[in-house]
C-alpha atoms as a PDB file:
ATOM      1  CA  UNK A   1     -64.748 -47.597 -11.723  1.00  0.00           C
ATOM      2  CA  UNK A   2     -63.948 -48.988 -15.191  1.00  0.00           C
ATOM      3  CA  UNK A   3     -60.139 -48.584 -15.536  1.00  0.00           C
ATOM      4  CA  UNK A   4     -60.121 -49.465 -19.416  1.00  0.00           C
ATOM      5  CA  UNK A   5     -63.727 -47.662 -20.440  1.00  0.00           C
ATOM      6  CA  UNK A   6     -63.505 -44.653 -18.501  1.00  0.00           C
ATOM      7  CA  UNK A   7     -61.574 -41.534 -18.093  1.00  0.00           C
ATOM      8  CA  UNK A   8     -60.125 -41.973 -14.317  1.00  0.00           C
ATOM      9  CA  UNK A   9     -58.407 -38.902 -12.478  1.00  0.00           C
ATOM     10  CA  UNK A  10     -55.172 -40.695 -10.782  1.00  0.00           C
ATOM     11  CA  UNK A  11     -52.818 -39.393  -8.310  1.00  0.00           C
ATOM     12  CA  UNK A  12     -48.952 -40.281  -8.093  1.00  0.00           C
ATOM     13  CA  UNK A  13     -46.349 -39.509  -5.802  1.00  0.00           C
ATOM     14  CA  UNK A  14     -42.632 -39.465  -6.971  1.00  0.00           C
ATOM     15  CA  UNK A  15     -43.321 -39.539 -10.414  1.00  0.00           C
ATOM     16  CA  UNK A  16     -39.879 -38.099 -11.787  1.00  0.00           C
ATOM     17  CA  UNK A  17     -37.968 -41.313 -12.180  1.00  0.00           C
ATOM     18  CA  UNK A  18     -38.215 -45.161 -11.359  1.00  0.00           C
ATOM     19  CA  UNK A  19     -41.845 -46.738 -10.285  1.00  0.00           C
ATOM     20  CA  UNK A  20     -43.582 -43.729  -9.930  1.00  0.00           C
ATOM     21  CA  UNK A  21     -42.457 -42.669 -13.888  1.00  0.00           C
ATOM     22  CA  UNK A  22     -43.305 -45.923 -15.230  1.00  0.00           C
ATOM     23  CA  UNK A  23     -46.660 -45.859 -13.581  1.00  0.00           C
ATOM     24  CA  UNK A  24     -47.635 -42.185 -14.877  1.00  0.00           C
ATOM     25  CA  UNK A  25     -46.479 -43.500 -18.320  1.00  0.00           C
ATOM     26  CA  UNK A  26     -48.759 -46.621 -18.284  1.00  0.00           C
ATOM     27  CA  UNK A  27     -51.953 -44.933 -16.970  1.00  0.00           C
ATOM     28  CA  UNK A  28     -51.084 -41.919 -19.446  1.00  0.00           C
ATOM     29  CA  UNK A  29     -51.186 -44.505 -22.117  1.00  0.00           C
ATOM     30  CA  UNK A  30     -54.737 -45.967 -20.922  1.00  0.00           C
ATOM     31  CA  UNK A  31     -55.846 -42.341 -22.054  1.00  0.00           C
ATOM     32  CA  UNK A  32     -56.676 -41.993 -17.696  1.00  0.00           C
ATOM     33  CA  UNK A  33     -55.865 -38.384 -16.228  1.00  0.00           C
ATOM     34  CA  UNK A  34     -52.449 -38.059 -14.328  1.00  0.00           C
ATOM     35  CA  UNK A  35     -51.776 -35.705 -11.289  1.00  0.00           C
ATOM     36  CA  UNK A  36     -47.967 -36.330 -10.425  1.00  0.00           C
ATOM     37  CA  UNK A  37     -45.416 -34.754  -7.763  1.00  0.00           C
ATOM     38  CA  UNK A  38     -41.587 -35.312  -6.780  1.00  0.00           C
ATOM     39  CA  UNK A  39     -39.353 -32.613  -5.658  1.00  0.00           C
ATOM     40  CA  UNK A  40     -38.102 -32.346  -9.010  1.00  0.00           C
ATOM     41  CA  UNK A  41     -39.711 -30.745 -11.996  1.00  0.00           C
ATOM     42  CA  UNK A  42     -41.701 -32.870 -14.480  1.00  0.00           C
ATOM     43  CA  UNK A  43     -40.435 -35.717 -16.488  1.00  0.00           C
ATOM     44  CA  UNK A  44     -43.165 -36.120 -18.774  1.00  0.00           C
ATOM     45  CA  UNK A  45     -44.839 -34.022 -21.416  1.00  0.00           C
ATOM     46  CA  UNK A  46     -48.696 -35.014 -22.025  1.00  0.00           C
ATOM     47  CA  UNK A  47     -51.440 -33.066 -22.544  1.00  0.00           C
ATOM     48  CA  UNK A  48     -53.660 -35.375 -19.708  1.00  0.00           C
ATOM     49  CA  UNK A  49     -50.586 -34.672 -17.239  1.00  0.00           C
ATOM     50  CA  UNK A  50     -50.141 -32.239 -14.307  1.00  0.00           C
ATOM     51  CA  UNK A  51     -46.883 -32.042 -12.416  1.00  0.00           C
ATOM     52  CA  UNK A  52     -46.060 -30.256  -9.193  1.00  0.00           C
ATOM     53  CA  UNK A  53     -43.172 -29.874  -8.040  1.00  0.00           C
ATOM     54  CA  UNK A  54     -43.354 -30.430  -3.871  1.00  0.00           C
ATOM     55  CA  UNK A  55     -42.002 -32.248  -0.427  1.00  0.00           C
ATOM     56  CA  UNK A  56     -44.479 -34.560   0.004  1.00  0.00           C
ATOM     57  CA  UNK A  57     -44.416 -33.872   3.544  1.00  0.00           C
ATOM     58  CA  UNK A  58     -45.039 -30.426   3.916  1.00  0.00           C
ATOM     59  CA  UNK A  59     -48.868 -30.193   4.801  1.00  0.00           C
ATOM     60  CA  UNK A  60     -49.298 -27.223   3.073  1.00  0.00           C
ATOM     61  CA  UNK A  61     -48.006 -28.033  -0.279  1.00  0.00           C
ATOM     62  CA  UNK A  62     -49.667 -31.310  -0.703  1.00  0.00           C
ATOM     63  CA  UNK A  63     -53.132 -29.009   0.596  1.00  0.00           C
ATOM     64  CA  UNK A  64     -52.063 -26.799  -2.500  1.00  0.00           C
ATOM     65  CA  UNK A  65     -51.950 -29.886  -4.942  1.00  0.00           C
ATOM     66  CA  UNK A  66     -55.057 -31.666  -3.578  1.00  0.00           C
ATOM     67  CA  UNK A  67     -57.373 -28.167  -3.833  1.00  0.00           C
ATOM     68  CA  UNK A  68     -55.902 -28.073  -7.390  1.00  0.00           C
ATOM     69  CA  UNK A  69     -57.099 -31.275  -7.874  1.00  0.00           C
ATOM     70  CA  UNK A  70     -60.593 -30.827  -6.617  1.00  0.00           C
ATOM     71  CA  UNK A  71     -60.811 -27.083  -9.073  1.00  0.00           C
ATOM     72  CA  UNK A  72     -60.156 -28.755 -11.981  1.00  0.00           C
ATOM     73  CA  UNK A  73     -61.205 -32.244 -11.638  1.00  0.00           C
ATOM     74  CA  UNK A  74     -63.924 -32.160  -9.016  1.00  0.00           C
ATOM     75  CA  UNK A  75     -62.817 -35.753  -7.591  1.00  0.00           C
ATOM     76  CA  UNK A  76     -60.482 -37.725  -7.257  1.00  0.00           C
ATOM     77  CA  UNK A  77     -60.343 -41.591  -8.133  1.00  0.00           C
ATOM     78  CA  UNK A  78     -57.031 -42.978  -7.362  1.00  0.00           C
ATOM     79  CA  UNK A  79     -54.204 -42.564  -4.823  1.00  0.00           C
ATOM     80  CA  UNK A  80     -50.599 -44.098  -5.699  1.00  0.00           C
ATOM     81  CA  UNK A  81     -48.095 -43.407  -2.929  1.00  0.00           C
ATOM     82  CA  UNK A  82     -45.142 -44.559  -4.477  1.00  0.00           C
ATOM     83  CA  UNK A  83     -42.761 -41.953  -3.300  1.00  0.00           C
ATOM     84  CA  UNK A  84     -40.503 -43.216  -0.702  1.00  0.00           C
ATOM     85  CA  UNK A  85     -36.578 -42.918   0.613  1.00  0.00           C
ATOM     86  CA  UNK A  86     -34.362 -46.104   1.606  1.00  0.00           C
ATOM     87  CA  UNK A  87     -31.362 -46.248   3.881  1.00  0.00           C
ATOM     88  CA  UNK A  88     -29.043 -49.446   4.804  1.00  0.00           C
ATOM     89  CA  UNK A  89     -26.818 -48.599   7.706  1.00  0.00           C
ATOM     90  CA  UNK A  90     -26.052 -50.836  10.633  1.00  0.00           C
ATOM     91  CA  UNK A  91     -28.821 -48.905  13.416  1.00  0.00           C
ATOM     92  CA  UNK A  92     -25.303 -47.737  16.157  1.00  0.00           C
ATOM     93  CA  UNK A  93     -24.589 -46.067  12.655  1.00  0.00           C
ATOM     94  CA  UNK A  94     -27.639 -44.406  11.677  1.00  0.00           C
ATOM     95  CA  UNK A  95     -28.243 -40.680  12.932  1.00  0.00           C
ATOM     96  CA  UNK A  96     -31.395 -39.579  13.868  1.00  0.00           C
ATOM     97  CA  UNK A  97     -31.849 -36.723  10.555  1.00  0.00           C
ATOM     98  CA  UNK A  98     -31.751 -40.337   8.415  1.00  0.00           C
ATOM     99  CA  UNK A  99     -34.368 -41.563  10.428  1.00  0.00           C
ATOM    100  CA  UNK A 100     -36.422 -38.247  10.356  1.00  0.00           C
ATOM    101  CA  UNK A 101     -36.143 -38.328   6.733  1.00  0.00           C
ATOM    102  CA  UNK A 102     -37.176 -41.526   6.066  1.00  0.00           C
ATOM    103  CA  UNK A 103     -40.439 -41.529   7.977  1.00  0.00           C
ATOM    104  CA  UNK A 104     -41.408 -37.848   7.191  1.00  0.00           C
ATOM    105  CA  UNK A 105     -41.357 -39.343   3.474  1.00  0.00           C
ATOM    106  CA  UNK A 106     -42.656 -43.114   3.962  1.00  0.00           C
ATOM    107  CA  UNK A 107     -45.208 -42.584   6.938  1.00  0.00           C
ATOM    108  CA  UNK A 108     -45.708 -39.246   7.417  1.00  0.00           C
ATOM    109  CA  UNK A 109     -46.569 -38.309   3.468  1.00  0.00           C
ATOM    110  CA  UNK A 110     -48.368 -41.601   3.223  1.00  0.00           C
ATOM    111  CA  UNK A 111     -50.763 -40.653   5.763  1.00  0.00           C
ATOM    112  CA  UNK A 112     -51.436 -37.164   4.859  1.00  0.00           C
ATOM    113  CA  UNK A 113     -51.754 -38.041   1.430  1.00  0.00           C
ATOM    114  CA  UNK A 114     -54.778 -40.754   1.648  1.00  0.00           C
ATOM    115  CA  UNK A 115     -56.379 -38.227   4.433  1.00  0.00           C
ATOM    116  CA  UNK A 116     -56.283 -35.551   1.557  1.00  0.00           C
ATOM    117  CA  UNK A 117     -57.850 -37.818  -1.074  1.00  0.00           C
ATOM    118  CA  UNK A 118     -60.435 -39.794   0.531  1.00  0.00           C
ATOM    119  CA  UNK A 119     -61.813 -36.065   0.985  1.00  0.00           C
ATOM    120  CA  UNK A 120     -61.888 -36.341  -2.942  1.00  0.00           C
ATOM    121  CA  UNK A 121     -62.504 -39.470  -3.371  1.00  0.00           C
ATOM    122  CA  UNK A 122     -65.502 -39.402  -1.454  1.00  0.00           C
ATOM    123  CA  UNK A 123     -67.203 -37.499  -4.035  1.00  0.00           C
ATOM    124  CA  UNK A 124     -67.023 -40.103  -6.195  1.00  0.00           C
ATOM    125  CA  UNK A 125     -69.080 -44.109  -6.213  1.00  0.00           C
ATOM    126  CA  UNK A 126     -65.630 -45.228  -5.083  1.00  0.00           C
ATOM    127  CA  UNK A 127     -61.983 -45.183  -4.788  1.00  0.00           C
ATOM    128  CA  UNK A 128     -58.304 -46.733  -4.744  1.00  0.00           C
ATOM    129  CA  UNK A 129     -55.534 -46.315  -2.690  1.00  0.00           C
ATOM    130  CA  UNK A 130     -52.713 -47.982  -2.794  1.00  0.00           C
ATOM    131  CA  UNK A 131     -49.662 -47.292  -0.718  1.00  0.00           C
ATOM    132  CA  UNK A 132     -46.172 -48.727  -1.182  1.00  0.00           C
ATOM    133  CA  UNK A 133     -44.332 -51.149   1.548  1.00  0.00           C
ATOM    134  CA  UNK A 134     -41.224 -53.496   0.603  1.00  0.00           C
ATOM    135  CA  UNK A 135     -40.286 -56.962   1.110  1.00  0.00           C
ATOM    136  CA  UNK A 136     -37.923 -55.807   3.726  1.00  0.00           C
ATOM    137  CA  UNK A 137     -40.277 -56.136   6.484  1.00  0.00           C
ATOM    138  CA  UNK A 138     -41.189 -59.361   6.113  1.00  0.00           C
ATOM    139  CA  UNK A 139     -37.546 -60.130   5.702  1.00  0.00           C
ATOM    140  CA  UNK A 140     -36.255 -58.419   9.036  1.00  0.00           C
ATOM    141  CA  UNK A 141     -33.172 -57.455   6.646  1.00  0.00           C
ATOM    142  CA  UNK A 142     -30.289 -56.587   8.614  1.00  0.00           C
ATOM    143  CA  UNK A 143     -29.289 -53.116   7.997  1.00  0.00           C
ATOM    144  CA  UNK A 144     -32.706 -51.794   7.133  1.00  0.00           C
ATOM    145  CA  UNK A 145     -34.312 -51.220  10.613  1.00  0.00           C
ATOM    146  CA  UNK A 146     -35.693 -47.434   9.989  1.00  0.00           C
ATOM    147  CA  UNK A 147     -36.648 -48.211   6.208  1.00  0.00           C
ATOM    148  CA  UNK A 148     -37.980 -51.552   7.243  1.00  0.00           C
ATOM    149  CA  UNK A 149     -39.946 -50.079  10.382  1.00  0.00           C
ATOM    150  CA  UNK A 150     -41.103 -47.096   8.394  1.00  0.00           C
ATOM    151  CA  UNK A 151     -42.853 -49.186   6.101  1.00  0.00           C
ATOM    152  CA  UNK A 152     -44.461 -51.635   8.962  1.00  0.00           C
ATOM    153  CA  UNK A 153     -45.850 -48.136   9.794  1.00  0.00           C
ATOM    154  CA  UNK A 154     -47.341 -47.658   6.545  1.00  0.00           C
ATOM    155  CA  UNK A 155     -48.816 -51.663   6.098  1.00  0.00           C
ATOM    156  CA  UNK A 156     -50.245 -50.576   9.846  1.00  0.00           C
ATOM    157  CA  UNK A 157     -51.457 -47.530   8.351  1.00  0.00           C
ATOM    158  CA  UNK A 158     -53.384 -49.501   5.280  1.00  0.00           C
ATOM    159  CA  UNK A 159     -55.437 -51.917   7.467  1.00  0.00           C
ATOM    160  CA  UNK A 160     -56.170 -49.273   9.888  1.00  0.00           C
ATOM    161  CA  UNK A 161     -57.774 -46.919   6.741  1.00  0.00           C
ATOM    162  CA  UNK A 162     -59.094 -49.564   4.970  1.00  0.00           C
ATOM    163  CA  UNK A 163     -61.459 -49.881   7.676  1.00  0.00           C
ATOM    164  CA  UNK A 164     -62.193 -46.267   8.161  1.00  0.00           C
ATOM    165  CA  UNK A 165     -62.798 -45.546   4.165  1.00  0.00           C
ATOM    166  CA  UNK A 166     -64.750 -48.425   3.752  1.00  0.00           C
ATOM    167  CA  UNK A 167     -67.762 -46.209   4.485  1.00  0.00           C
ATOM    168  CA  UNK A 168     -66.734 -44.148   1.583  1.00  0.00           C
ATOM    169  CA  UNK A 169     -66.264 -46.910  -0.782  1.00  0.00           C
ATOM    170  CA  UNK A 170     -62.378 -46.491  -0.765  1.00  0.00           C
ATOM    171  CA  UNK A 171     -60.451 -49.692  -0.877  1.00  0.00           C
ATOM    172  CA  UNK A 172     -56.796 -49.127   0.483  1.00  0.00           C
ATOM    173  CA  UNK A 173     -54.126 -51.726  -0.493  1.00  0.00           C
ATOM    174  CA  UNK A 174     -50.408 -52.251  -0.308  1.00  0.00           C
ATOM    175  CA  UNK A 175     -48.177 -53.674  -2.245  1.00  0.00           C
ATOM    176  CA  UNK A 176     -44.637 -54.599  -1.425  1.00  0.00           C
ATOM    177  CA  UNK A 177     -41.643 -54.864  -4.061  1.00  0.00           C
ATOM    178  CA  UNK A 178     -38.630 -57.024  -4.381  1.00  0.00           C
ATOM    179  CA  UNK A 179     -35.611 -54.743  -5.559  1.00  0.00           C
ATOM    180  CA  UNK A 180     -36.654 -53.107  -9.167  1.00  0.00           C
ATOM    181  CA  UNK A 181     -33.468 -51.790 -10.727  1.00  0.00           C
ATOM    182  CA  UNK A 182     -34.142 -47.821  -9.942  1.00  0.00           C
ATOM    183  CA  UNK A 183     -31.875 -45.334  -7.566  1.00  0.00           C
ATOM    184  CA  UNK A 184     -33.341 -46.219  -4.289  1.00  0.00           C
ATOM    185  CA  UNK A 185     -31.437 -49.516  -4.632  1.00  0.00           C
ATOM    186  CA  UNK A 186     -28.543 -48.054  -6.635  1.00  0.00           C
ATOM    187  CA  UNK A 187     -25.827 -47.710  -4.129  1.00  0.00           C
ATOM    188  CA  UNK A 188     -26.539 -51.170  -2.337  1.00  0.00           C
ATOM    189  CA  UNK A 189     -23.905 -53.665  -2.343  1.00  0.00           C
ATOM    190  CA  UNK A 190     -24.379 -55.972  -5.074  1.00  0.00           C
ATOM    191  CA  UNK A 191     -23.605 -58.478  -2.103  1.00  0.00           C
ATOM    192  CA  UNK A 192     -26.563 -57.930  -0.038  1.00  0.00           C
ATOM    193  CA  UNK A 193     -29.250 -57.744  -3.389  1.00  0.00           C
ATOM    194  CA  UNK A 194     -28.161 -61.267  -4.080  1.00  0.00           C
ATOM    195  CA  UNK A 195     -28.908 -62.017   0.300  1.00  0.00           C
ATOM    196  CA  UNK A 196     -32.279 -60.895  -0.551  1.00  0.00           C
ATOM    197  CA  UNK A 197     -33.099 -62.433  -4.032  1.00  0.00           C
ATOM    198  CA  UNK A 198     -31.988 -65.826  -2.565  1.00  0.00           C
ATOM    199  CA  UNK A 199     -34.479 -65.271   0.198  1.00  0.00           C
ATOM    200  CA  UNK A 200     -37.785 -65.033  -2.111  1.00  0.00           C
ATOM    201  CA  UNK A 201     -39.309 -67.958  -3.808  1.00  0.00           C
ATOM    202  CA  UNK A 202     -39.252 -66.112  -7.182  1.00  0.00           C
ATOM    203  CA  UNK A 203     -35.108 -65.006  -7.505  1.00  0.00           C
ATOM    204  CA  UNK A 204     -34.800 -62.083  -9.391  1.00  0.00           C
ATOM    205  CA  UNK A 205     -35.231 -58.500  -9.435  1.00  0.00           C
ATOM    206  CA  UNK A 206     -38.837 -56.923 -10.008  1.00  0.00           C
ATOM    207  CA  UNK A 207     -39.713 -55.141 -12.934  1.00  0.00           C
ATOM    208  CA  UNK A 208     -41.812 -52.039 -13.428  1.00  0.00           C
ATOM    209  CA  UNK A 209     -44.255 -54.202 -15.440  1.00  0.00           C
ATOM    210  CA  UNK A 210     -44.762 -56.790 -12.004  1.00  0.00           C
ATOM    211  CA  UNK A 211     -45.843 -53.315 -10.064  1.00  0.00           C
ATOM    212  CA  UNK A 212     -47.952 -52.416 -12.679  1.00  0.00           C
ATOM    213  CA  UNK A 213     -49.982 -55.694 -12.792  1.00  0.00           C
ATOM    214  CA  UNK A 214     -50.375 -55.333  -9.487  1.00  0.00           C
ATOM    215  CA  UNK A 215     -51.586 -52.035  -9.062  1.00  0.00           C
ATOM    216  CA  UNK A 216     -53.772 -52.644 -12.179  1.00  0.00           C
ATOM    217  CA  UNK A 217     -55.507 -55.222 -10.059  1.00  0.00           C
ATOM    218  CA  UNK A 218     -55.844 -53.018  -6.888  1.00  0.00           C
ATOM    219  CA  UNK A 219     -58.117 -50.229  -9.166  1.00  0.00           C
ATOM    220  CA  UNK A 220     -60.005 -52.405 -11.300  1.00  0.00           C
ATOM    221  CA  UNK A 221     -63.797 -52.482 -10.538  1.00  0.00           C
ATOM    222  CA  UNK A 222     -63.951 -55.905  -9.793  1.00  0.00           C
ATOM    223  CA  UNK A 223     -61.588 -55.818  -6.915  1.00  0.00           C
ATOM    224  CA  UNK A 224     -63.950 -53.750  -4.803  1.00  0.00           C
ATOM    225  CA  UNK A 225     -64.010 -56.563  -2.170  1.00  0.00           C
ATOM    226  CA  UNK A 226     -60.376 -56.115  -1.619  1.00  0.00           C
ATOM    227  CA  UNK A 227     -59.412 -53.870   1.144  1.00  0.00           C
ATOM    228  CA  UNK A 228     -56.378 -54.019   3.378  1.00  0.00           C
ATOM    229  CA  UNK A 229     -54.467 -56.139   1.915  1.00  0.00           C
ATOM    230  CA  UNK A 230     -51.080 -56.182   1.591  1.00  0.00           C
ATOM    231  CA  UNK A 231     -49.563 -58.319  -1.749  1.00  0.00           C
ATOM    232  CA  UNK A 232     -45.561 -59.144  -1.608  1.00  0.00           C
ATOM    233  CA  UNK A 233     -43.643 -59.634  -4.924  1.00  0.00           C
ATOM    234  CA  UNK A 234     -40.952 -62.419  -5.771  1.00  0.00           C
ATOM    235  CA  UNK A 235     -42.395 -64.845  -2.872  1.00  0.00           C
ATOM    236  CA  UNK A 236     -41.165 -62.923   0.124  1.00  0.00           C
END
């Protein structure tokens, strides 16, 4: 897998605005072959681009995108699972459709996701997934108990499928942001983003370009001996 010689066929969930926009954009750039989804219809025009517009967690939709996929590409190299809903809510005040929400999106579409591409991916020398988790968890941020848990789930869910996909030559990573100025962190007090930055080592906000270098290093060939992993940003 040669991320800067060769044409790669990469998968991205919530690709219509924030992380998941910036990293279509980059990888578009690298002249790599993007598959992208949000509920939304597509924000990009590119020849190399294919958008569908889905809820990530409805089995049969993402079965629809994945055999799509596999028609027109044969394979699949790698998984992104960016897409992902927050909530901050003191837990007496958080009702229980929040919480459904928030894991059918983070956990739920996370897992089906990476089952539906290692079936890809498979056919292929190797693959990448990487999933998304937050510094939140390693935080224990008060008011974040279902977002924060939902994404323990999913750094769970990364160790535990590293080690089954290792057969396959599938690597599965993590990575977890600081706050990056996008809309899941748009209607947090301004209070409680300065609690956080002056937890981490590093105090600032994220920037698409720190995800980016991240993920970069996740997918390159040379990081085939890196598997479960999860990498925080900022110091966390």
């Amino acid at each position: 897998m040669d991320t800067s010689n060769s044409t790669l066929v990469i998968l991205i969930t919530g690709t219509s605005k924030g992380i998941g926009l910036a990293l279509a954009e980059h990888y578009l750039k690298l002249g790599h072959v993007v598959y992208g989804c949000s509920r939304s219809e597509a924000a990009i025009d590119h020849d190399a681009y294919y958008h569908f517009a889905l809820d990530v967690s409805d089995e049969k939709q993402v079965k629809s995108l994945f055999s799509a996929i596999r028609k027109q590409h044969k394979g699949l190299d790698v998984l992104i699972n960016n897409a992902g809903v927050a909530a901050m809510n003191h837990a007496m005040l958080t009702p229980m459709d929040t919480v459904e929400k928030i894991f059918n999106v983070n956990v739920f579409a996370s897992f089906l996701f990476c089952r539906e591409a290692v079936k890809l991916m498979r056919k292929r020398p190797s693959g990448r997934i990487v999933n998304f988790s937050t510094v939140a968890v390693s935080f224990s941020l008060a008011g974040e108990a279902i977002y924060a848990a939902s994404k323990s789930a999913v750094e769970t869910l990364t160790r535990v499928l590293a080690k089954e996909f290792a057969e396959f030559n599938v690597t599965v990573n993590a990575i977890g942001p600081t706050p990056v100025q996008t809309d899941l962190i748009r209607n947090v007090p301004d209070d409680k983003i300065e609690q956080l930055l002056s937890q981490q080592s590093i105090k600032r906000l994220g920037e698409f370009a720190d995800v980016i270098n991240v993920t970069d290093f996740y997918i390159q060939p040379s990081s085939d001996f890196i598997t479960g992993q999860v990498m925080y940003l900022g110091g966390a």
